[in-house]
C-alpha atoms as a PDB file:
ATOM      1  CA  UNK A   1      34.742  39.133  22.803  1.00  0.00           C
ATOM      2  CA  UNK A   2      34.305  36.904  19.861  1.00  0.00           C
ATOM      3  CA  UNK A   3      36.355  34.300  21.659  1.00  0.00           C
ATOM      4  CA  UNK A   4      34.520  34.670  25.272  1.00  0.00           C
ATOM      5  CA  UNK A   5      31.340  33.890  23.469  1.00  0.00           C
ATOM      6  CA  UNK A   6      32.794  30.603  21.012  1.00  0.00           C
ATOM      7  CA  UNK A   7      34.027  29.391  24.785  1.00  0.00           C
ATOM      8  CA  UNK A   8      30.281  30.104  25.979  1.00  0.00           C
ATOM      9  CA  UNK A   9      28.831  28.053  23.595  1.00  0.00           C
ATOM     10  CA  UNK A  10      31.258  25.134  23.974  1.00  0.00           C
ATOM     11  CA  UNK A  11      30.446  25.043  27.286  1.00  0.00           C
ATOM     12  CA  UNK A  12      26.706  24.738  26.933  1.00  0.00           C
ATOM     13  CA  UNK A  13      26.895  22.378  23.486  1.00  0.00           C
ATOM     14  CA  UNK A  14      26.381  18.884  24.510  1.00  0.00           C
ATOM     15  CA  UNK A  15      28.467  18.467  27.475  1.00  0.00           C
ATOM     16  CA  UNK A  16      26.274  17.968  29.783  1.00  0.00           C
ATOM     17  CA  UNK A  17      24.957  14.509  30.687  1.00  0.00           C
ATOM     18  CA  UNK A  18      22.255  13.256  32.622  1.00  0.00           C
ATOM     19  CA  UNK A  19      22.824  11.628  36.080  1.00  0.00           C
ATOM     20  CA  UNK A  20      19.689  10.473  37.775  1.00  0.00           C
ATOM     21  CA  UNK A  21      18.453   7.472  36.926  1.00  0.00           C
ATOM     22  CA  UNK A  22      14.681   8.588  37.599  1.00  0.00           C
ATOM     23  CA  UNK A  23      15.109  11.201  35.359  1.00  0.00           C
ATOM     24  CA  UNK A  24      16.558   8.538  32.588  1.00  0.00           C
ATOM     25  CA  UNK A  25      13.376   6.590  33.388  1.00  0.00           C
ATOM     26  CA  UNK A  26      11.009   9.189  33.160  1.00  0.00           C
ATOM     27  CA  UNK A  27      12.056  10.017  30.190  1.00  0.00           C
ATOM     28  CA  UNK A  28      12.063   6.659  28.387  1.00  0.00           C
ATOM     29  CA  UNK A  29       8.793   6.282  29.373  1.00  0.00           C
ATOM     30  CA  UNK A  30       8.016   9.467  27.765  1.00  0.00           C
ATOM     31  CA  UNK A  31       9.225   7.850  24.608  1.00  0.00           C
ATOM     32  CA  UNK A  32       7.473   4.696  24.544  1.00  0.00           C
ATOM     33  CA  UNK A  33       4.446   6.921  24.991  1.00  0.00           C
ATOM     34  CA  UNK A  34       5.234   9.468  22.158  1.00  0.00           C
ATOM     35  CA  UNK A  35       7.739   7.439  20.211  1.00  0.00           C
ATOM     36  CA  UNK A  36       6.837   3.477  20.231  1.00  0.00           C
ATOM     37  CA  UNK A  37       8.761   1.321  18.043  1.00  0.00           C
ATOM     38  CA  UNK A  38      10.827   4.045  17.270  1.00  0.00           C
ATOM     39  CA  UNK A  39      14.952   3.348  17.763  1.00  0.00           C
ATOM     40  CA  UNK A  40      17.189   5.851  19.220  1.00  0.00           C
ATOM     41  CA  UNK A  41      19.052   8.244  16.855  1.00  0.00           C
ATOM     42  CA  UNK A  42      21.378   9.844  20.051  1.00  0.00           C
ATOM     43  CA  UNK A  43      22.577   9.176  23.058  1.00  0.00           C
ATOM     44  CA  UNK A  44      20.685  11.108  25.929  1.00  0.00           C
ATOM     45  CA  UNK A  45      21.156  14.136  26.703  1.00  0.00           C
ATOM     46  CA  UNK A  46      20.912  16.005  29.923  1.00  0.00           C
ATOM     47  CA  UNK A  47      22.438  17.155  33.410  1.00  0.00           C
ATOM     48  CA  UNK A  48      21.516  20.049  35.663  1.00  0.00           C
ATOM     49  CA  UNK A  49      20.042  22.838  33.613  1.00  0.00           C
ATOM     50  CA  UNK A  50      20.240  26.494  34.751  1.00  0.00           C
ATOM     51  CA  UNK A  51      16.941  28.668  34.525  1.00  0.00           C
ATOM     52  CA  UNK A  52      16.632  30.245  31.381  1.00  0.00           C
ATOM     53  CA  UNK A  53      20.223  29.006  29.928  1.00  0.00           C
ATOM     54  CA  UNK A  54      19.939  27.458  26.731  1.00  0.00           C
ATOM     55  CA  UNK A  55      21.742  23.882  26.188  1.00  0.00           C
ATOM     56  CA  UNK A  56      22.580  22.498  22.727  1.00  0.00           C
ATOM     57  CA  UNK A  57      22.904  19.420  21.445  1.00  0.00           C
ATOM     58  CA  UNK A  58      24.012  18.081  17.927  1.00  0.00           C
ATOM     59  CA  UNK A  59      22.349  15.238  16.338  1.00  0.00           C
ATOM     60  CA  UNK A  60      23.063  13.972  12.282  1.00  0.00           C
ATOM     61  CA  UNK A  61      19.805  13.340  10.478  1.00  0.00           C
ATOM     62  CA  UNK A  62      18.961  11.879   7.334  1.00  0.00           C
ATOM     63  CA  UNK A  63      16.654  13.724   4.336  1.00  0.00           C
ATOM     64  CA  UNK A  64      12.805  12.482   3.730  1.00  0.00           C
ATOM     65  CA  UNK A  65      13.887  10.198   7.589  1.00  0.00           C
ATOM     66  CA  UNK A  66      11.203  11.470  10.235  1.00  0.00           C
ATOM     67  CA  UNK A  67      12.249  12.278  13.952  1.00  0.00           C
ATOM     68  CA  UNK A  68      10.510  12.508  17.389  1.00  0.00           C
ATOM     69  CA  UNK A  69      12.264  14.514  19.880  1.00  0.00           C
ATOM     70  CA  UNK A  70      11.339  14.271  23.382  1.00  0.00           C
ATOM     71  CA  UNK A  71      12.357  15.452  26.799  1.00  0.00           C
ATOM     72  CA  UNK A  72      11.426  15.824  30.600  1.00  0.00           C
ATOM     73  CA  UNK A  73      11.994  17.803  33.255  1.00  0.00           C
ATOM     74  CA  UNK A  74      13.372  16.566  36.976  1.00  0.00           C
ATOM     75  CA  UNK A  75      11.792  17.813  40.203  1.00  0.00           C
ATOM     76  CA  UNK A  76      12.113  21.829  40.370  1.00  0.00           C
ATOM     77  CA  UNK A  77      12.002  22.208  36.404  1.00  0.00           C
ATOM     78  CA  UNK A  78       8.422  23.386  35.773  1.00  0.00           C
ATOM     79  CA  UNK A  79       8.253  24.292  32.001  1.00  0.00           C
ATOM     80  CA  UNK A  80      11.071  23.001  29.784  1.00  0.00           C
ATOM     81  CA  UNK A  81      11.262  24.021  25.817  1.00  0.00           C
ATOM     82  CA  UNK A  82      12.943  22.458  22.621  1.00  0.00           C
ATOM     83  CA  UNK A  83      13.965  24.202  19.698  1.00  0.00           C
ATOM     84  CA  UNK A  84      15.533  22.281  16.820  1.00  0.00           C
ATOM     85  CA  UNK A  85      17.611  24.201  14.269  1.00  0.00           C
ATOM     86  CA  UNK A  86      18.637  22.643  10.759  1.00  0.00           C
ATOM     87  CA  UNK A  87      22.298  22.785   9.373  1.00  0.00           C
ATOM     88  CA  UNK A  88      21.729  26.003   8.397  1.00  0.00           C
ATOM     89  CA  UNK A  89      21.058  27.299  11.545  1.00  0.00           C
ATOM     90  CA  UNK A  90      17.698  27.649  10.497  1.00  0.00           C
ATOM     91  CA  UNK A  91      15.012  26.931  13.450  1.00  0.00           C
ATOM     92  CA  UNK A  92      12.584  24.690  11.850  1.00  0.00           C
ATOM     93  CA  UNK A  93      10.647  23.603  14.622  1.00  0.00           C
ATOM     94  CA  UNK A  94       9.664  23.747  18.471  1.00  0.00           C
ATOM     95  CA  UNK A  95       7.972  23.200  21.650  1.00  0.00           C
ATOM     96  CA  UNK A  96       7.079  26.111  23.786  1.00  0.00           C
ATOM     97  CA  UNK A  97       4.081  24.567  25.744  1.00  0.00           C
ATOM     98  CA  UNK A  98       3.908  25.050  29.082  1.00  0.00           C
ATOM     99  CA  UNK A  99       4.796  21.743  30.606  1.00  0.00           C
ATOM    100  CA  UNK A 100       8.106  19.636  31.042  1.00  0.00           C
ATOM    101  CA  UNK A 101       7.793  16.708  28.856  1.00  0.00           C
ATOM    102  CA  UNK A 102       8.157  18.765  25.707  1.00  0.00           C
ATOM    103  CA  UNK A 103       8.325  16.779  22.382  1.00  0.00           C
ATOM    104  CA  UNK A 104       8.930  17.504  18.257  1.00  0.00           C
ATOM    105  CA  UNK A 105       7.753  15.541  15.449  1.00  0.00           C
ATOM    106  CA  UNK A 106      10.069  16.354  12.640  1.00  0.00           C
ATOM    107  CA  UNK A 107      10.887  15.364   9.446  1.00  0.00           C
ATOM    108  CA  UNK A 108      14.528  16.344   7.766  1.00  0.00           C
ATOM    109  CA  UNK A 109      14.507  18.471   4.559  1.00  0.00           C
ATOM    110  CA  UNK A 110      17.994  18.297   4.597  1.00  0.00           C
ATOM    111  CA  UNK A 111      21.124  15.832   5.795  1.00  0.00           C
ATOM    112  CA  UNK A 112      23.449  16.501   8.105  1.00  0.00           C
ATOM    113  CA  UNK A 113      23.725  18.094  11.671  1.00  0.00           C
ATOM    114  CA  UNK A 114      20.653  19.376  13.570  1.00  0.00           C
ATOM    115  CA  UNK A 115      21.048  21.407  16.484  1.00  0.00           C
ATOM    116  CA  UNK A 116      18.711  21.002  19.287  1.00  0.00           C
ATOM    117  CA  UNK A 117      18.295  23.669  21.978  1.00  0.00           C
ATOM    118  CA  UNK A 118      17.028  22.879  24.793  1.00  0.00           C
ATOM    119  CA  UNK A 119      16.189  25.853  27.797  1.00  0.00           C
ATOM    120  CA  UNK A 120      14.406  25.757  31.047  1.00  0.00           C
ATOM    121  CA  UNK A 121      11.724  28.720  31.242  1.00  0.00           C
ATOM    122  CA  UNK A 122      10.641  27.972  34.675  1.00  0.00           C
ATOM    123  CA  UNK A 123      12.275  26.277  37.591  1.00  0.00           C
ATOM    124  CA  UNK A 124      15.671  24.850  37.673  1.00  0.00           C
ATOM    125  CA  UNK A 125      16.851  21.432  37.624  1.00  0.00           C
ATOM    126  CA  UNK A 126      17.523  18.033  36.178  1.00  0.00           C
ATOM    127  CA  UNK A 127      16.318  17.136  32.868  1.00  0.00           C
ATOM    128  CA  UNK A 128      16.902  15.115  29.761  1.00  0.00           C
ATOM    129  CA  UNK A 129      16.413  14.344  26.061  1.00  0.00           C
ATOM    130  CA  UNK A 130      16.385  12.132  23.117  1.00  0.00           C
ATOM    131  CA  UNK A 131      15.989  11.662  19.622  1.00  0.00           C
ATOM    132  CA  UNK A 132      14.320   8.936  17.712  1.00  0.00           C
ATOM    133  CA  UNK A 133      14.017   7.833  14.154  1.00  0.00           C
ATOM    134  CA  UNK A 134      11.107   6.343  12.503  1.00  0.00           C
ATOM    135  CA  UNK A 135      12.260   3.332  10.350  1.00  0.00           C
ATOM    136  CA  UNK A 136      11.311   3.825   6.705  1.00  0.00           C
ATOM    137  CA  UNK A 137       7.982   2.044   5.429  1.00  0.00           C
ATOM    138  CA  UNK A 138       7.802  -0.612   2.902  1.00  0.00           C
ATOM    139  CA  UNK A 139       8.035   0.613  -0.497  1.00  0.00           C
ATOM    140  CA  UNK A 140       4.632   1.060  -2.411  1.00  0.00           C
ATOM    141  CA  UNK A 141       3.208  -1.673  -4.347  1.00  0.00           C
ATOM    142  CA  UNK A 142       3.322  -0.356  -8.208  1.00  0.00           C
ATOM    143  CA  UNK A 143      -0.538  -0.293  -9.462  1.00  0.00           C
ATOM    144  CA  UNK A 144      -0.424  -0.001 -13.289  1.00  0.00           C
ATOM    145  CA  UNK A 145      -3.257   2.127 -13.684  1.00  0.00           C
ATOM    146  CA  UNK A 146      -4.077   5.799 -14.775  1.00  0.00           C
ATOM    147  CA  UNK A 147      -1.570   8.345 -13.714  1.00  0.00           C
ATOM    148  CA  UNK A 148      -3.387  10.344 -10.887  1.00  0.00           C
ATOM    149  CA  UNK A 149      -3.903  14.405 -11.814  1.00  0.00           C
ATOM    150  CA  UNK A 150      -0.690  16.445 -11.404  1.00  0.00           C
ATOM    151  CA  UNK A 151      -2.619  18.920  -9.082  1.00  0.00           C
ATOM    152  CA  UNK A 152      -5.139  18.089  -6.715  1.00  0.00           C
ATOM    153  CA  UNK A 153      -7.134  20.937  -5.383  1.00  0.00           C
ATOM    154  CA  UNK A 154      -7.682  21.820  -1.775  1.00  0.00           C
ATOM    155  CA  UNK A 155     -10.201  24.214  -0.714  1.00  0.00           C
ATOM    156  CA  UNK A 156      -9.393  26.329   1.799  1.00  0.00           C
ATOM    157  CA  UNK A 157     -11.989  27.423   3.861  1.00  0.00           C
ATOM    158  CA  UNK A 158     -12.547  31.076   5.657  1.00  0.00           C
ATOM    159  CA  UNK A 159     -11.019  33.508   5.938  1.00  0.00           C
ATOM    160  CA  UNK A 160      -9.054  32.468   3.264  1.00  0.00           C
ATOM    161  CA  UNK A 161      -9.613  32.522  -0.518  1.00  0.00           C
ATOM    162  CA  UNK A 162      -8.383  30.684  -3.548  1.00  0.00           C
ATOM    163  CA  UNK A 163      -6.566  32.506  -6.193  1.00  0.00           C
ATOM    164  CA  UNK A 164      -8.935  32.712  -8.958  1.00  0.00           C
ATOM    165  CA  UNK A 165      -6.367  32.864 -11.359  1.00  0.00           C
ATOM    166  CA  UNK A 166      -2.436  33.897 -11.931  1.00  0.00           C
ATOM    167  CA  UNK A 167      -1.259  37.182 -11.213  1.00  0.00           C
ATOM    168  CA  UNK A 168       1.940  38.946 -10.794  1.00  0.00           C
ATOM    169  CA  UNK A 169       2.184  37.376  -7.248  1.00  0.00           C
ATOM    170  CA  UNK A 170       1.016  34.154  -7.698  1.00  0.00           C
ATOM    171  CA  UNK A 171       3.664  33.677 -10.512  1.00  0.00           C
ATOM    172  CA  UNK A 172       6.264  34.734  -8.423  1.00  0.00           C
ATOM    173  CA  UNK A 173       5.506  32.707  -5.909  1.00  0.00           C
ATOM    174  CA  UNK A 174       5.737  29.936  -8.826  1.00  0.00           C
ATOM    175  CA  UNK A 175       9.036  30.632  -9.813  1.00  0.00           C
ATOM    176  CA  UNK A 176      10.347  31.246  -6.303  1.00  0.00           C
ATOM    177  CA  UNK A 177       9.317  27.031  -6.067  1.00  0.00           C
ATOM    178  CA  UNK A 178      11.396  26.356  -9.172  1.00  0.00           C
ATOM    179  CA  UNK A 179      14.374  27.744  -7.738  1.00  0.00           C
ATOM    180  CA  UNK A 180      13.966  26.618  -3.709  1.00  0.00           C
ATOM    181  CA  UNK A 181      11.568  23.366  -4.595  1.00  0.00           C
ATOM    182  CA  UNK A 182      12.305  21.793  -7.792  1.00  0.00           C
ATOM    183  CA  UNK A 183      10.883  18.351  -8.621  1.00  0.00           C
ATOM    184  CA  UNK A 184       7.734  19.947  -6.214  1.00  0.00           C
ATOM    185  CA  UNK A 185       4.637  20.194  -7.737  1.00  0.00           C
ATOM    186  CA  UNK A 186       1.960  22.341  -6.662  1.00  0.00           C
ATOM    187  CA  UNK A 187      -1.001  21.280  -4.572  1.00  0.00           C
ATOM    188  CA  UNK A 188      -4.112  23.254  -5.597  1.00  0.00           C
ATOM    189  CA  UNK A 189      -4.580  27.031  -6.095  1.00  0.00           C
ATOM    190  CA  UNK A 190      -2.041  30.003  -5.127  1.00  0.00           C
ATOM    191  CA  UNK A 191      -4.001  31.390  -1.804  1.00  0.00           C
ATOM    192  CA  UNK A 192      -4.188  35.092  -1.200  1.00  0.00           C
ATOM    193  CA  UNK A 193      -4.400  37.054   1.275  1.00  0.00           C
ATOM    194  CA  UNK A 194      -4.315  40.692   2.252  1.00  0.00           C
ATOM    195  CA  UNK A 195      -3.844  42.986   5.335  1.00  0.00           C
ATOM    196  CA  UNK A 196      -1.867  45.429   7.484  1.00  0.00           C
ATOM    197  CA  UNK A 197       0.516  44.941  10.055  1.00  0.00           C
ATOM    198  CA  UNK A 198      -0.362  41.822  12.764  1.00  0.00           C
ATOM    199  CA  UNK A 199      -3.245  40.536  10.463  1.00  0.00           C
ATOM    200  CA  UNK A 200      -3.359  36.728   9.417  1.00  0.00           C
ATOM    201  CA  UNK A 201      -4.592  34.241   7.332  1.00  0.00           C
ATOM    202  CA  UNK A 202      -5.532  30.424   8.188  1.00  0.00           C
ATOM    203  CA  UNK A 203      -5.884  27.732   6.078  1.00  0.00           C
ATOM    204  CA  UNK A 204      -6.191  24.027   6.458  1.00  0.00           C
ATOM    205  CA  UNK A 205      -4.867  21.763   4.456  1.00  0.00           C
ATOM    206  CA  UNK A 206      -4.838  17.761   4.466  1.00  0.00           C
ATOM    207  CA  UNK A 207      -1.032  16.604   4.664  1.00  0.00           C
ATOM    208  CA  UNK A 208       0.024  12.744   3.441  1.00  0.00           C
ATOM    209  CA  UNK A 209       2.709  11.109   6.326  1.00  0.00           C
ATOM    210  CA  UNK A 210       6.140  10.591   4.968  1.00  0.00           C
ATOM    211  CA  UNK A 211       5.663  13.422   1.808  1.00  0.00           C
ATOM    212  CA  UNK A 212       7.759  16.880   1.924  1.00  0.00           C
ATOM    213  CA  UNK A 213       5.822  20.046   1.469  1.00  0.00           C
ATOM    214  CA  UNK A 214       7.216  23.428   0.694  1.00  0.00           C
ATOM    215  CA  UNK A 215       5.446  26.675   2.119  1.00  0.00           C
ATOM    216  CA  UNK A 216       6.558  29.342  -0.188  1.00  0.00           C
ATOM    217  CA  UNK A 217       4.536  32.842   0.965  1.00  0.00           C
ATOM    218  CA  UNK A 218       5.217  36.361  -1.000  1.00  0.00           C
ATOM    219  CA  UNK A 219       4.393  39.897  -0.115  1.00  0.00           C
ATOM    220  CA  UNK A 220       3.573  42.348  -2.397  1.00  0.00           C
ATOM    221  CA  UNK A 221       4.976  46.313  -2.877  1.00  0.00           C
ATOM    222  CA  UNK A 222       4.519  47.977   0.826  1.00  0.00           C
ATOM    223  CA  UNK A 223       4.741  44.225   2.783  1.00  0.00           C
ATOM    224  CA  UNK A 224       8.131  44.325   4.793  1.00  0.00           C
ATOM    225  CA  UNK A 225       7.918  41.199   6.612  1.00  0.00           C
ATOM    226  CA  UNK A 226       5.977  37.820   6.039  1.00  0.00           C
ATOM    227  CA  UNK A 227       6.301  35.156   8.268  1.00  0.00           C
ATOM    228  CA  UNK A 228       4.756  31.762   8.185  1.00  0.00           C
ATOM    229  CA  UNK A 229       3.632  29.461  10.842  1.00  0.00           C
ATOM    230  CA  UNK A 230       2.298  25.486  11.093  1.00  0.00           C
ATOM    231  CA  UNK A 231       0.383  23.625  13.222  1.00  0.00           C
ATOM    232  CA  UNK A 232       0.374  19.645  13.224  1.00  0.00           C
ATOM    233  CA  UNK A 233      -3.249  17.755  13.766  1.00  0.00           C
ATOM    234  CA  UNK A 234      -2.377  17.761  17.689  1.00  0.00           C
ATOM    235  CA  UNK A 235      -1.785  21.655  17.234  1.00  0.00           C
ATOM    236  CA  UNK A 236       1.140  21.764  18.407  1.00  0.00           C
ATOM    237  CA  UNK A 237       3.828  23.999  16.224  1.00  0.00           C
ATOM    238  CA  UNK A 238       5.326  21.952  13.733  1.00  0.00           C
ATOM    239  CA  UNK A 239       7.212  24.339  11.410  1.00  0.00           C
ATOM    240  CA  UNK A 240       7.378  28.215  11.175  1.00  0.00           C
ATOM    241  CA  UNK A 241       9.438  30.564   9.148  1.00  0.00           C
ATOM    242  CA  UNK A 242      10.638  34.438   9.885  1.00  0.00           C
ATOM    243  CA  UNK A 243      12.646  36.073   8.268  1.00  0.00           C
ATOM    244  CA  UNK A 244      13.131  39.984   7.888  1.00  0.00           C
ATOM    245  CA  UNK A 245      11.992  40.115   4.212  1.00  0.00           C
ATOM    246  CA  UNK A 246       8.690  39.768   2.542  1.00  0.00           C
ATOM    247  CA  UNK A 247       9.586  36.284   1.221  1.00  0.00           C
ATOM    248  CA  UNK A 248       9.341  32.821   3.632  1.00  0.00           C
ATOM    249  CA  UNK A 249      10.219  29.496   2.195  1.00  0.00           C
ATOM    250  CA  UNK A 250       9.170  26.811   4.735  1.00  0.00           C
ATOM    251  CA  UNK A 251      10.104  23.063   4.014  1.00  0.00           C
ATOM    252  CA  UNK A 252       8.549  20.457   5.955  1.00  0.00           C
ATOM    253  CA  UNK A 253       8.188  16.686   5.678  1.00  0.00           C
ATOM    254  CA  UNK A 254       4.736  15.397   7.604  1.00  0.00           C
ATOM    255  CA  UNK A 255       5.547  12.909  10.190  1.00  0.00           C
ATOM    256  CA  UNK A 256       2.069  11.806   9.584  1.00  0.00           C
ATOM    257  CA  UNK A 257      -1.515  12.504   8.354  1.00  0.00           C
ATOM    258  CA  UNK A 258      -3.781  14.585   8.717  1.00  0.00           C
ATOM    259  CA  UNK A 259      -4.954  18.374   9.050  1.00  0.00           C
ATOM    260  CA  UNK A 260      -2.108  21.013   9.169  1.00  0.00           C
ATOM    261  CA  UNK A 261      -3.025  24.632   9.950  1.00  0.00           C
ATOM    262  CA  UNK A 262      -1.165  26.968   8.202  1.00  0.00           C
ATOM    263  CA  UNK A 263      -1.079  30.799   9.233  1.00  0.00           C
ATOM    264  CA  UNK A 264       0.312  33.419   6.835  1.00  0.00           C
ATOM    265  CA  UNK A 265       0.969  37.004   8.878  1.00  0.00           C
ATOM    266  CA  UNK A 266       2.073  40.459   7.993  1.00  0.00           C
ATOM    267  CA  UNK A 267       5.292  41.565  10.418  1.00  0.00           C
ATOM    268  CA  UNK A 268       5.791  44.743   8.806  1.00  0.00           C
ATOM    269  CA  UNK A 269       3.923  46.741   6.261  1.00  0.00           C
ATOM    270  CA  UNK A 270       0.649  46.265   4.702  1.00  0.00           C
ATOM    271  CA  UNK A 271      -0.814  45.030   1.295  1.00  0.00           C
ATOM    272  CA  UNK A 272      -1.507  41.807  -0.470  1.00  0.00           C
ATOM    273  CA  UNK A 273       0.773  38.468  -0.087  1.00  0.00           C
ATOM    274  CA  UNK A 274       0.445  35.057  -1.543  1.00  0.00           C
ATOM    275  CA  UNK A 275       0.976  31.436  -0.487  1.00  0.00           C
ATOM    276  CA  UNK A 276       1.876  28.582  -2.217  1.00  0.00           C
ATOM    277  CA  UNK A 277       1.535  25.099  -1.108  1.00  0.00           C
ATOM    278  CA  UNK A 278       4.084  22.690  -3.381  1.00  0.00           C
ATOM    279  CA  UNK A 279       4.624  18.585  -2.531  1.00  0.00           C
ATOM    280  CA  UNK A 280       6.934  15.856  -3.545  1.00  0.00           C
END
């Protein structure tokens, strides 16, 4: 069995490749629409995709460098999704909308080979993909004046709250960063939240384009599962984290600025949970 399904996966990692020459210039149209001036960081991918099969692709990236993945569907594909997956195996980010000109904005955490996924959810057909790289900015003039404040403090606004202070939580959630973010510092307060199973909390925070942020939630005694979720300024998912324990670490690098939802939600259980928001 373990062999059958190594021989599966072969056959649906990468070796497909994209005929049609509309379909090639559909979808570097695409690009120069939701990637201009950025160069190509893989060959495109494609061919005839079957309904609901998922196709992967490999593609090396580089830490703190900033990706845009897009792809498009041929006649007869009606909704086609990305999912990209770090070295780790770890899915970091997606597209699920409804449409077939799906596209990620992500920055890598971490070098080496990304996995993207890509499946058709309805229709069958031709499609396609790419990746592209944004080239790195010019370095920062030095300004010799006074050091800015280590923290700055966001306020989040309803439904949730500051932490008003540290607590058993909010220091673990601390030290959790000085093991999975060191070098981070944090931005603002510890938020909190509380709740039973399926409830949330929102917050919305101002990201800087080309910084890493680290997400770094905790659940208290009788929380099972936490997971995490982002949204970029053109709310579309740009990160999420779930994972069967009442601890999510989410990295992210912003591809850009602006205001980033971030969801906290209780999977299993019910009690109080903190988040921690930690940039470098």
């Amino acid at each position: 069995m373990k062999r059958l399904v190594v021989v599966l996966f072969l056959l649906t990692a990468g070796r497909l490749h994209a005929q049609s020459e509309m379909v090639q210039q559909q979808l570097a149209a695409l690009a120069q629409a939701a990637a201009p001036g950025q160069a190509p960081a893989s060959p495109v991918f494609g061919g005839t995709f079957a309904w609901r099969r998922p196709y992967s692709f490999f593609v090396p990236m580089d830490a703190g460098r900033c990706y845009t993945i897009v792809g498009i569907g041929g006649p007869g594909v009606v909704d086609l999704d990305l999912f990209l997956f770090d070295p780790g195996n770890v899915r970091v980010a997606l597209d699920r909308h409804t449409n077939n000109w799906p596209r990620i904005n992500y920055c890598a955490a971490f070098p080496g080979n990304y996995r993207i996924e890509a499946k058709v959810k309805r229709g069958a057909g031709e499609a396609a993909l790419r990746a592209y790289y944004v080239a790195p900015a010019a370095p920062r003039p030095v300004v010799m004046a006074a050091p800015p404040p280590a923290v700055v403090v966001i306020p989040p606004p309803p439904p949730g709250e500051a932490d008003p202070g540290p607590d058993t939580l909010s220091l673990a959630v601390d030290q959790q960063a000085s093991v999975n973010a060191p070098g981070y510092q944090r931005v603002g307060a510890v938020y909190r939240g509380a709740g039973v199973e399926g409830s949330r909390s929102d917050w919305y925070l101002p990201l800087e384009g080309g910084r890493c942020y680290m997400f770094i939630g905790a659940g208290g005694a009788g929380i099972g599962k936490l997971y995490l979720y982002l949204w970029g300024p053109d709310n579309r998912r740009a990160a999420d984290r779930r994972t069967p324990v009442p601890l999510a670490v989410m990295p992210f690098c912003a591809p850009y600025s602006g205001s980033y939802h971030v969801q906290a939600k209780i999977d299993d259980g019910a009690g109080e949970y903190r988040l921690g928001v930690y940039v470098r």
